[in-house]
Protein backbone atom coordinates (compact mmCIF):
# COMPACT_ATOMS: atom_id res chain seq x y z
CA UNK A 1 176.89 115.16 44.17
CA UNK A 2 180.20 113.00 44.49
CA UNK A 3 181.74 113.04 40.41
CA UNK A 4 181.58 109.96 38.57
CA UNK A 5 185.42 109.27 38.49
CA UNK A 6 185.73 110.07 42.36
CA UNK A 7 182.97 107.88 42.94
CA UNK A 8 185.27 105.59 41.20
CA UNK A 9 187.87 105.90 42.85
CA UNK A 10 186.19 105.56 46.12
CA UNK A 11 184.33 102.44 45.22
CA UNK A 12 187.72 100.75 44.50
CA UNK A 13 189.45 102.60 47.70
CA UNK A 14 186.76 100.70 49.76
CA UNK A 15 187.52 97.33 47.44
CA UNK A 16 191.42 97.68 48.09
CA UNK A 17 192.26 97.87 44.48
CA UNK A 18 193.11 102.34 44.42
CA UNK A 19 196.39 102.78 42.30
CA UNK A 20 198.76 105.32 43.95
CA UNK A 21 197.40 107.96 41.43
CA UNK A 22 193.79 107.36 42.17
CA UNK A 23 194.69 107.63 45.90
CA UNK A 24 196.63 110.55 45.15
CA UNK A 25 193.22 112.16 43.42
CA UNK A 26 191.06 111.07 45.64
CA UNK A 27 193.14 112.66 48.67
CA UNK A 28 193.18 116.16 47.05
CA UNK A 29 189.89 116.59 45.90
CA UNK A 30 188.82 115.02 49.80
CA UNK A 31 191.33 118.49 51.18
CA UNK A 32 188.45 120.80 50.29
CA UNK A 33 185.31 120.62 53.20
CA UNK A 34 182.46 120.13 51.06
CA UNK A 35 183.86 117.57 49.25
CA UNK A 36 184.38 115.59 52.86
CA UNK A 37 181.09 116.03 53.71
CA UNK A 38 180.03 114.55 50.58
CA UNK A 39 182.48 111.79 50.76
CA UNK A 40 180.73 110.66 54.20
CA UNK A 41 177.50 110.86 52.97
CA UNK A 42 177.85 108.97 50.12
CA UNK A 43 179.50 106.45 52.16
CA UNK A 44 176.60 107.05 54.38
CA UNK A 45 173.75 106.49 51.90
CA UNK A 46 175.50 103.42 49.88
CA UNK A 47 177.20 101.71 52.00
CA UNK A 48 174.84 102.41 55.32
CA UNK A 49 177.69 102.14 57.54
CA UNK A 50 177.72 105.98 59.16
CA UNK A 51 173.84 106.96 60.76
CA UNK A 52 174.92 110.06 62.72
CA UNK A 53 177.94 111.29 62.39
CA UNK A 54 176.41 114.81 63.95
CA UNK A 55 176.32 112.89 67.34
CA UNK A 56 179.90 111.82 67.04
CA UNK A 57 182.92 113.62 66.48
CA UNK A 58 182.19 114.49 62.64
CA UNK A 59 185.07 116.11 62.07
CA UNK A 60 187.76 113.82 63.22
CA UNK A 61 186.18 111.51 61.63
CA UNK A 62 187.06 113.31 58.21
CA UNK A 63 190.02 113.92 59.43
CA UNK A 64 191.03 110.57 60.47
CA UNK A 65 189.83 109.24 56.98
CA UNK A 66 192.43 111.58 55.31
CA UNK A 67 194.99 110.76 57.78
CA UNK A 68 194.19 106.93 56.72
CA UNK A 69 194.83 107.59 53.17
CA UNK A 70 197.84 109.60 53.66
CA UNK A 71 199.63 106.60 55.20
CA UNK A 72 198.37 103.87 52.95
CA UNK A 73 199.90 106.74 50.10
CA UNK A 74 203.35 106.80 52.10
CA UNK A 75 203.41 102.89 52.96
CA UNK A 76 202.69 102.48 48.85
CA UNK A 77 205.72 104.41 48.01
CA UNK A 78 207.38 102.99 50.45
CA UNK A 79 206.57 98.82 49.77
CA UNK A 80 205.44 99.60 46.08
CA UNK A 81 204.33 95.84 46.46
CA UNK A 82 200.60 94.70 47.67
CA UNK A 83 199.34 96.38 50.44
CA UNK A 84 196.24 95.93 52.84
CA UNK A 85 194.26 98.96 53.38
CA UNK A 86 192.23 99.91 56.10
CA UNK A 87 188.78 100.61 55.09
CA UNK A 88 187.22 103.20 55.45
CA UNK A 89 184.48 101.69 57.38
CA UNK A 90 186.41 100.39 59.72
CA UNK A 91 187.83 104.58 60.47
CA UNK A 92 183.80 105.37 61.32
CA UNK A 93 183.28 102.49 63.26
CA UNK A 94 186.54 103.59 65.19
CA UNK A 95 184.39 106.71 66.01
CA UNK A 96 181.33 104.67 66.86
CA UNK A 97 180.40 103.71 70.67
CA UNK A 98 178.27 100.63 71.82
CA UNK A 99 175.64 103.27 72.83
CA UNK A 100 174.84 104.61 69.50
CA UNK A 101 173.52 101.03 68.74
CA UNK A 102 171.18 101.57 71.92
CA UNK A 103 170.54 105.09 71.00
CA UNK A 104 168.90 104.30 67.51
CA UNK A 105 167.17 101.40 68.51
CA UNK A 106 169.29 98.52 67.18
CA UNK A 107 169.47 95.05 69.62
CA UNK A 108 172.00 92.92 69.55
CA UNK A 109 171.32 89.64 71.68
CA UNK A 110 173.53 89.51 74.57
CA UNK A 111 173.54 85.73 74.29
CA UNK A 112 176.66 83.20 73.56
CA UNK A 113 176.40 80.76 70.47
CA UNK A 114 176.74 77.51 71.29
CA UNK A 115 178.91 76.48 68.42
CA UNK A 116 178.97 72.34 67.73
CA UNK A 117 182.61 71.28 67.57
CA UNK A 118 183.49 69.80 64.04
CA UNK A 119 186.28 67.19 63.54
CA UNK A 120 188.27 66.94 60.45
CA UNK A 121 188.08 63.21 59.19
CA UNK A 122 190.55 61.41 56.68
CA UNK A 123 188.86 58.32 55.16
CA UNK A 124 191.86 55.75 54.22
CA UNK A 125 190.24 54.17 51.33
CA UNK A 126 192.92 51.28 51.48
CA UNK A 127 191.36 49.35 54.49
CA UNK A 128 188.30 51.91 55.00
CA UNK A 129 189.12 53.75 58.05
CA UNK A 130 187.98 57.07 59.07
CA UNK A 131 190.79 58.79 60.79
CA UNK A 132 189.44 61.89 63.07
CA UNK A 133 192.21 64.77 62.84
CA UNK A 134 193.77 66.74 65.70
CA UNK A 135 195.11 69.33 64.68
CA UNK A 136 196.55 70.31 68.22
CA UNK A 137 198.83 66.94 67.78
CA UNK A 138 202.31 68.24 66.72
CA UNK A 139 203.34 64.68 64.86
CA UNK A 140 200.85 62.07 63.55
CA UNK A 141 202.42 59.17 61.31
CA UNK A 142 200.41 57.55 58.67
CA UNK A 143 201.12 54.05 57.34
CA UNK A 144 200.46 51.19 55.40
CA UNK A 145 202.25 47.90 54.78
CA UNK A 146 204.86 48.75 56.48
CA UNK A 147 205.22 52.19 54.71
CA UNK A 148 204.86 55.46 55.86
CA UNK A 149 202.21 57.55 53.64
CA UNK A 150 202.24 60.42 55.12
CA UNK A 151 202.81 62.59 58.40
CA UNK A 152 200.34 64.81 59.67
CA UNK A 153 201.61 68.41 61.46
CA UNK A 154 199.53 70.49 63.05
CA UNK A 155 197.19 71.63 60.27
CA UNK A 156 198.89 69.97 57.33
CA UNK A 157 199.28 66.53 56.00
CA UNK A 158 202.05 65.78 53.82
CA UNK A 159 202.50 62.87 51.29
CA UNK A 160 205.68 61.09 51.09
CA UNK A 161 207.08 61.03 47.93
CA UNK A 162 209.12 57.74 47.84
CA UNK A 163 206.53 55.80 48.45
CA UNK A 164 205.66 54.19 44.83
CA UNK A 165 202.42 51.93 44.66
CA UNK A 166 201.13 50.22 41.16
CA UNK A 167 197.88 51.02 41.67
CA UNK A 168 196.05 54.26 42.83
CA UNK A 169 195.16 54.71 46.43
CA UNK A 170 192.93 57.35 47.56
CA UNK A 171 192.14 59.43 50.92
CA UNK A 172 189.58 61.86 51.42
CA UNK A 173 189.94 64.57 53.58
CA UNK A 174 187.00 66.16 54.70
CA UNK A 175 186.79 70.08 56.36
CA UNK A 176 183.75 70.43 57.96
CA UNK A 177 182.57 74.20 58.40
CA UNK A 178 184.31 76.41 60.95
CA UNK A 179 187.88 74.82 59.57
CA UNK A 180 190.42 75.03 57.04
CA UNK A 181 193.49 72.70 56.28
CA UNK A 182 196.36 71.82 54.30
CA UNK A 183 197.92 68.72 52.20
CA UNK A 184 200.57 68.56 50.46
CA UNK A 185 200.27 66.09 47.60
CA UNK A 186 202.70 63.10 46.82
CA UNK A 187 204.35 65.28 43.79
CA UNK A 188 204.96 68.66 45.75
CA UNK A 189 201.26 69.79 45.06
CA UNK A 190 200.29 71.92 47.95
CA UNK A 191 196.27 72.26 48.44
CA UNK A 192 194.61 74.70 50.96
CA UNK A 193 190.76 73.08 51.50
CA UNK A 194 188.20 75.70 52.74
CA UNK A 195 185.46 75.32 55.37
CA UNK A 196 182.71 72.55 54.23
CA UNK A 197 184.74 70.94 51.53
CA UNK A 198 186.44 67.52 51.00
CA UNK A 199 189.22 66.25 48.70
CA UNK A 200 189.64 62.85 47.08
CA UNK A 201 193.25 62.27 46.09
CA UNK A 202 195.68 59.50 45.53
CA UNK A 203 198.48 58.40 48.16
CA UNK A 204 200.64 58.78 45.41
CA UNK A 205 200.12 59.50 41.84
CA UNK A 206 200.89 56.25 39.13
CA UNK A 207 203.24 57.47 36.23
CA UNK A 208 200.77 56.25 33.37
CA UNK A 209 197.83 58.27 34.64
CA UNK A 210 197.51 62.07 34.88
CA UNK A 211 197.79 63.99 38.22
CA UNK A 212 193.59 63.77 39.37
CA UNK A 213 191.87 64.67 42.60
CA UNK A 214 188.04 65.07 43.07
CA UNK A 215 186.73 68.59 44.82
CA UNK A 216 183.71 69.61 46.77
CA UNK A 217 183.98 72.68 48.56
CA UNK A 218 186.57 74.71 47.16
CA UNK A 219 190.26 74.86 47.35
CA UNK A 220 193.52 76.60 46.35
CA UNK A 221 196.07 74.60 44.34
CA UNK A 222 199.60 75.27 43.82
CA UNK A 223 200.45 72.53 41.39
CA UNK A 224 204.03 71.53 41.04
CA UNK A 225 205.22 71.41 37.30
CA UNK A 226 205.10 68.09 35.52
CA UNK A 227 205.04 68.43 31.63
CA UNK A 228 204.32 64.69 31.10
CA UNK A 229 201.83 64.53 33.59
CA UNK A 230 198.82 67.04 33.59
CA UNK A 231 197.16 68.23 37.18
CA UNK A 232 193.12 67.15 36.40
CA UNK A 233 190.69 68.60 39.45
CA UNK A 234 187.65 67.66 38.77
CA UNK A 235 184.88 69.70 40.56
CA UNK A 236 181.64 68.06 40.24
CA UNK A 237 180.70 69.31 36.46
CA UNK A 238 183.81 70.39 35.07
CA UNK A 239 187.38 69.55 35.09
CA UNK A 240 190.64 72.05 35.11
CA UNK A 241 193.53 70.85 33.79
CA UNK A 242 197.20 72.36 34.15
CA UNK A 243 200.56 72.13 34.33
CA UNK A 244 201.83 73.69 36.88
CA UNK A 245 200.27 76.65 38.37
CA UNK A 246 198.02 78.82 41.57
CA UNK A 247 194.69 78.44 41.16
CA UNK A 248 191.43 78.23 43.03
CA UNK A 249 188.10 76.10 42.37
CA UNK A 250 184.90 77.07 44.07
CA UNK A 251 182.32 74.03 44.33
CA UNK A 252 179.81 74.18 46.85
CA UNK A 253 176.74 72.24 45.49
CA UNK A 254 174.50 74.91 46.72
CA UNK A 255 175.89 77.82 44.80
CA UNK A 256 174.73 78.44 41.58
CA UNK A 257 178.38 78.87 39.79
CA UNK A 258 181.66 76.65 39.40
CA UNK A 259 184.02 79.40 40.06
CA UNK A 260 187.78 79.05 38.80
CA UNK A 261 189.88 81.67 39.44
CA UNK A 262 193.66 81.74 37.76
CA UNK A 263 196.16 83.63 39.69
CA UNK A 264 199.64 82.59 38.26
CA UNK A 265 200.30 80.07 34.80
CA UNK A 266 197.47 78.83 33.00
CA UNK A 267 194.29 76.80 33.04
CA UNK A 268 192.13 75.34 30.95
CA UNK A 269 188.49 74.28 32.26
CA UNK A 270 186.30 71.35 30.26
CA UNK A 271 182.88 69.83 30.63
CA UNK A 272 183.07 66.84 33.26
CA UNK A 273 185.12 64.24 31.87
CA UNK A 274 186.93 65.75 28.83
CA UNK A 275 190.47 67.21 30.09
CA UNK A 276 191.92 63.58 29.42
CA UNK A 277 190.37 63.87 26.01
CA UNK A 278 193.04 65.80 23.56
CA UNK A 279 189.90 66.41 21.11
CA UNK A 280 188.25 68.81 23.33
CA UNK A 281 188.94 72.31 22.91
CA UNK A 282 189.01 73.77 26.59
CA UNK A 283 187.92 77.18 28.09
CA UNK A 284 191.77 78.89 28.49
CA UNK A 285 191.97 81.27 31.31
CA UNK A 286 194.63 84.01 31.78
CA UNK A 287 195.79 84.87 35.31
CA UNK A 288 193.48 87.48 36.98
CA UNK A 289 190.23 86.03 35.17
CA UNK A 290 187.59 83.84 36.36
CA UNK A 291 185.17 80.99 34.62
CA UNK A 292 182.28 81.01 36.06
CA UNK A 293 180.25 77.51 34.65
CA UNK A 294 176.33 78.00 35.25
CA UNK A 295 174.84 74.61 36.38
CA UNK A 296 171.22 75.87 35.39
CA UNK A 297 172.70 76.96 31.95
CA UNK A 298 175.46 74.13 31.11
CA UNK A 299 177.12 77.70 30.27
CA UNK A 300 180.47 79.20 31.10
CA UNK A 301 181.27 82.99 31.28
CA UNK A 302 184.95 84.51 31.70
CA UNK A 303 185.47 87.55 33.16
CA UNK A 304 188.06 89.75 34.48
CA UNK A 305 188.02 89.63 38.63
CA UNK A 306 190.03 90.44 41.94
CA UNK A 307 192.09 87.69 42.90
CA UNK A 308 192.40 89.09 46.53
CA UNK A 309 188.33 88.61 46.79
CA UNK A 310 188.76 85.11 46.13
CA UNK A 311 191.37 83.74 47.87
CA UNK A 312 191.27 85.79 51.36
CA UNK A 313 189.58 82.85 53.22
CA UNK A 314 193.20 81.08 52.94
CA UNK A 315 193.86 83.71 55.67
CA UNK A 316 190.76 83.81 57.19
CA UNK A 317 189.49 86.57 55.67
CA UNK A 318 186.44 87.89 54.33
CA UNK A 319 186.29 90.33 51.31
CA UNK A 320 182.83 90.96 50.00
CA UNK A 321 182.64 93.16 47.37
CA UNK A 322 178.96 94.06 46.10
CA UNK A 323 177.88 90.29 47.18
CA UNK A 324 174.17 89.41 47.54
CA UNK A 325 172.94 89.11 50.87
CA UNK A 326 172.08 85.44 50.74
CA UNK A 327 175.43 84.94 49.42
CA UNK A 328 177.20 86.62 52.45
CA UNK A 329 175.00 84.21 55.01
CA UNK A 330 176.47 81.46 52.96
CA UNK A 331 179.99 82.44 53.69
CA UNK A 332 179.41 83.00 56.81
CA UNK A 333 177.98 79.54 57.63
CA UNK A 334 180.76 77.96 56.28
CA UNK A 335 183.75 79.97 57.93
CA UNK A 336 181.81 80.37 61.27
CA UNK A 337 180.26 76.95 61.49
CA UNK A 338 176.41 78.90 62.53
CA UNK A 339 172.93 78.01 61.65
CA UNK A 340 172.11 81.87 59.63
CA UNK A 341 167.97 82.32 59.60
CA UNK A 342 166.93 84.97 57.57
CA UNK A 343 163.60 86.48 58.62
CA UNK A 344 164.22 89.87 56.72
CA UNK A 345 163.12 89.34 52.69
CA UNK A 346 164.41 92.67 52.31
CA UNK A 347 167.30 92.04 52.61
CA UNK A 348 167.57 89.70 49.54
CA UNK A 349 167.96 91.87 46.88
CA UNK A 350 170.81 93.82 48.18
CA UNK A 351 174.39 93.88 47.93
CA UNK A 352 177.31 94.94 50.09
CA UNK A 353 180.88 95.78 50.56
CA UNK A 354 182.46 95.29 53.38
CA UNK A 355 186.19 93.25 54.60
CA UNK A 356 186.65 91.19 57.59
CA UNK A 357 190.47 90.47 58.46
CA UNK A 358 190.20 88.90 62.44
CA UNK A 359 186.73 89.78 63.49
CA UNK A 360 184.70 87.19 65.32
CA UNK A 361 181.37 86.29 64.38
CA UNK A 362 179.91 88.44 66.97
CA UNK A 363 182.04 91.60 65.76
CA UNK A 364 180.79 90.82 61.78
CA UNK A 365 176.82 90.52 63.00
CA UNK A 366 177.27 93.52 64.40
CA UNK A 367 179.16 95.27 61.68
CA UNK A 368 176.25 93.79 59.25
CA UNK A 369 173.39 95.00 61.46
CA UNK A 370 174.23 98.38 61.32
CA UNK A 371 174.80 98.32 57.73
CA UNK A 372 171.76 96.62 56.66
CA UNK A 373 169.46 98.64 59.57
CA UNK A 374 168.37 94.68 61.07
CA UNK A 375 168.01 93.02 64.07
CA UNK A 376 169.42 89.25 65.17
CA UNK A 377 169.32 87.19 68.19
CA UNK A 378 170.91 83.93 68.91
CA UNK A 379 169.32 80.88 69.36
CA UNK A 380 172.18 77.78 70.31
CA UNK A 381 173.93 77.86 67.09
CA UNK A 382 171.18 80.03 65.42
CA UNK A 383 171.61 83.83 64.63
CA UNK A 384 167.87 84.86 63.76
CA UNK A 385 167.84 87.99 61.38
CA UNK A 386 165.17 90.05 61.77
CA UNK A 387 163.98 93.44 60.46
């Protein structure tokens, strides 16, 4: 049986978060054979990634696992900055052929999604036009009476920041799933918007009002300092207020938490309505800490959580990390732009680890399947999970 602490260590090996000690540990107690052998089938039973190892090449399996470690050990000591590991699961799948799928019965439809095409629109509230954006267009200019709002390149839209009106003006930008994109506010503010999310912002912000924007979806802020002006997002039910400071708001109306998640400066999160209020007494957060606000409840919990987990999906990644099953089709939706059917009610009540850096969504359904022991097909821009 695998030790407590070693299990530890393994669980956050697999989550990316080992210190050099731990991986230090966690490579010498892996040097002695029984101890691989339990390492893989723990890894085996938990995370259901590894079926028969006994029909592959077992051994350099283990071997290549401790090879894996040494490196990320040496490239620590080396950098001793943040590093990306390479999971574990990713060393076994390595060792894992196309046939063993066959061989134990798992099929995987041989079919092509047919994935709609989504547009990025930006509504210009000013005369009401809906602006579809190309992102493959390397300059698009903006305007209005005469002045030039904002430029759009590639991806991005920035604000210009000489343009001065009396009143507020606001866009809305809306990322439909299968997309992500950037703006750069008026004031500096850059904001990375997530698949299925929109933003409601001003042209430019009015010096006698506070910096506010207007979230669904979720985002990533990196608000430029302005002590006489406080950053307000408001996110449905609650507002955050700052500063200055790197942040990220989760607000899909179908989840059941407001997730805000401080990574640099400081936050403070209120009931809807209240952060221009000097009364209210907010909910502070402290970088590496999340507020989760319950819409069932009207409740807000803050816990300590890893920022990597959170904020992957501004590089198209996806870290789960013991995630519900329903959750993980949600994500999945959203950064693939696909229809997910579940037809499996087992599934429901479990939870998995697993990281996706560049894998398509053919390559994750695939990765999934074998962990979970299901079945899919596709159906247009359906993926059909079945036991």
């Amino acid at each position: 049986m695998v030790p407590k602490k070693i299990e530890k260590y393994i669980v956050k090996y697999l989550a990316n978060q080992a210190t050099l000690n731990e991986l230090d540990e966690l490579s010498l107690w892996l040097k002695k054979p029984a101890n691989k052998s339990m390492f893989v089938t723990y890894v085996k039973t938990n995370y259901a990634i590894n079926y028969s190892m006994k029909q592959y090449n077992a051994s350099q399996t283990k071997k290549n696992l401790l090879d894996v470690i040494n490196k990320e050990k040496r490239t620590y000591r080396l950098q001793k900055t943040k590093r990306t590991f390479l999971k574990y699961a990713a060393v076994i799948l390595i060792c894992l052929t196309a046939g063993y799928a066959y061989l134990k019965g798992y099929v995987f439809s041989d079919k092509e999604l047919v994935i709609p095409e989504e547009k990025i629109t930006l509504q210009l509230d000013n005369n009401k036009q809906k602006i579809v954006i190309n992102t493959d267009e390397l300059k698009k200019t903006f305007t209005f009476n005469g002045n030039v709002l904002g430029v759009q390149t590639g991806n991005k839209i920035s604000y210009n920041k000489a343009v001065k009106n009396e009143t507020l003006i606001y866009n809305t930008l809306t990322v439909p799933y299968g997309k992500r994109f950037k703006v750069e506010l008026s004031d500096g503010t850059l904001v990375d918007l997530n698949a299925g999310s929109s933003l409601k912002y001003p042209v430019n912000f009015v010096k006698s009002e506070p910096r506010k924007v207007f979230l669904n979806g979720e985002a990533f802020f990196n608000v430029t300092k302005d002590k006489d002006h406080p950053f307000i997002v408001n996110a449905n039910e609650i507002d955050v207020k700052v500063l200055g400071t790197k942040f990220n708001v989760s607000s899909y109306p179908e989840d059941e938490n407001i997730n805000t998640v401080l990574v640099e400066g400081s936050v403070g999160v209120y009931k809807k309505g209240e952060a221009e209020d000097n009364k209210q007494t907010p909910t502070m957060l402290k970088p590496g800490y999340k507020a989760a606000w319950n819409k069932t409840s009207n409740t807000i919990n803050v816990s300590q959580t890893d920022i990597e987990s959170h904020i992957a999906w501004i590089n198209g990644r996806l870290i789960l990390y013991e995630v519900p099953f329903n959750d993980i089709l949600k994500k999945l939706e959203r950064q693939y732009n696909v229809v997910l059917v579940n037809n499996n009610k087992a599934l429901e009540g479990r939870y998995f680890t697993a990281k996706f850096d560049v894998e398509d969504i053919y390559q994750v359904m695939k990765s999934l399947s074998l962990s979970g022991k299901f079945t899919y097909k596709f159906k247009e821009d359906k993926i059909i999970i079945n036991p």
